[in-house]
Protein backbone atom coordinates (compact mmCIF):
# COMPACT_ATOMS: atom_id res chain seq x y z
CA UNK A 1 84.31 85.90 112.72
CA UNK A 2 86.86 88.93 111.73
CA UNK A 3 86.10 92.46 111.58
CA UNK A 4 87.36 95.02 108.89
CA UNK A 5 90.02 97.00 110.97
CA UNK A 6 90.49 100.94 109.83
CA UNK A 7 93.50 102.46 111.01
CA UNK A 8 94.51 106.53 110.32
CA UNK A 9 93.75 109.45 112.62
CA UNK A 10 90.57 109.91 114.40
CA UNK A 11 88.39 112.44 113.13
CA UNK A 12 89.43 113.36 109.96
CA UNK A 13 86.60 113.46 106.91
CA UNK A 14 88.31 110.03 105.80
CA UNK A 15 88.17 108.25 108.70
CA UNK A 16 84.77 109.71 109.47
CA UNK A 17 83.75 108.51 105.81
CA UNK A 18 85.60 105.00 106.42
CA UNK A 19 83.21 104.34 109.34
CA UNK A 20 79.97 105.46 108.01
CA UNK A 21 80.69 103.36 104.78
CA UNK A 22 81.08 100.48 107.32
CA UNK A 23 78.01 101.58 109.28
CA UNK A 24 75.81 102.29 105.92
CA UNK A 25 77.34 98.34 104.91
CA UNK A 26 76.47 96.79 108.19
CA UNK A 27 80.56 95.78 108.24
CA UNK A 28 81.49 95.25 111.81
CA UNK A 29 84.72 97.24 112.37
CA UNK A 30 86.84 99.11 114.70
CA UNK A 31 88.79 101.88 114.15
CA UNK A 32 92.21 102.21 115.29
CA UNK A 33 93.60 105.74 116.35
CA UNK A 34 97.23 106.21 114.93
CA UNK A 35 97.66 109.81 116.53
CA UNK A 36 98.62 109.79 119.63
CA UNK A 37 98.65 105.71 120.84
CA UNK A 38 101.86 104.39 119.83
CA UNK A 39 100.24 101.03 120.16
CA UNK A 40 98.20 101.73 116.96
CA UNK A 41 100.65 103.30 115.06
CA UNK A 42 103.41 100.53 115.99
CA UNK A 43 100.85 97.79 115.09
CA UNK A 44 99.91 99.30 111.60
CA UNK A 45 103.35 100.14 111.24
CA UNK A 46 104.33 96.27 111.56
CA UNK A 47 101.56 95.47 109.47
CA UNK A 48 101.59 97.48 106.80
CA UNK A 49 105.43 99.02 106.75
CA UNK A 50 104.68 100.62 103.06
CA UNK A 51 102.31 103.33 105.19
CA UNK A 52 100.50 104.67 101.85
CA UNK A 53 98.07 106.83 102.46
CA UNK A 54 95.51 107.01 105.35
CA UNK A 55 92.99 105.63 105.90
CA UNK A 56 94.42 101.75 105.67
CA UNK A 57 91.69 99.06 106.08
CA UNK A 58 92.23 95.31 106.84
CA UNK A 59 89.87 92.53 107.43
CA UNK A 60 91.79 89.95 109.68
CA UNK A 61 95.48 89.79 108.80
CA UNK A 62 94.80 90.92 105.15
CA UNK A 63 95.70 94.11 103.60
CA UNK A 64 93.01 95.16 101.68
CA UNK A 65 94.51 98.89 101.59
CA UNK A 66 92.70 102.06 101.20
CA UNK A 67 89.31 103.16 101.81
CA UNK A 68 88.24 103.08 98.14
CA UNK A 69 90.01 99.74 97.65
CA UNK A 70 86.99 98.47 100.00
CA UNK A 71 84.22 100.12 98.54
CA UNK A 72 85.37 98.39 95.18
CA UNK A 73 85.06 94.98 96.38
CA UNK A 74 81.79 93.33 96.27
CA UNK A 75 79.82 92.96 99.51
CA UNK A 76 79.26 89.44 99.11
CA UNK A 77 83.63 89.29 98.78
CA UNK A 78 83.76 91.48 101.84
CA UNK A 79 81.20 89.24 103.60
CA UNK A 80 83.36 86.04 102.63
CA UNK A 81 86.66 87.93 104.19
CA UNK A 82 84.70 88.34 107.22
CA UNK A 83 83.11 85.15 107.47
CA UNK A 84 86.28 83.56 106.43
């Protein structure tokens, strides 16, 4: 089973609003700090070298971009990602 992945810098109102969309979903998830932990940033940076804006959201090894880009996708698509 994957899990949706949200990378972008703890504790700011998106990332905060990332997770509780995934909480309020039931998604299982983990966020990944980009301040600070060059580990992070160099793995989103080799994953997603177009940086857009933050936060950035994947669910395995696929992109599915921002934050809003989730919440537009049906649960029972997100569901399949995860499952998948």
């Amino acid at each position: 089973m994957k899990h949706i992945e949200i990378y972008g810098q703890a504790d700011t109102p998106r990332m905060l609003e990332a997770e509780s969309f995934c909480l309020r979903a039931g998604y299982a998830h983990v966020l990944r700090n980009t301040r600070g932990d060059d580990h992070n940033f160099q793995e989103f940076m080799r994953r997603s070298p177009r940086m857009g804006s933050f936060p950035q959201i994947f669910i395995g090894s696929e992109k599915i971009g921002s934050l809003r880009d989730l919440q537009n996708l049906e649960s029972y698509i997100v569901q399949q990602k995860i499952n998948g």
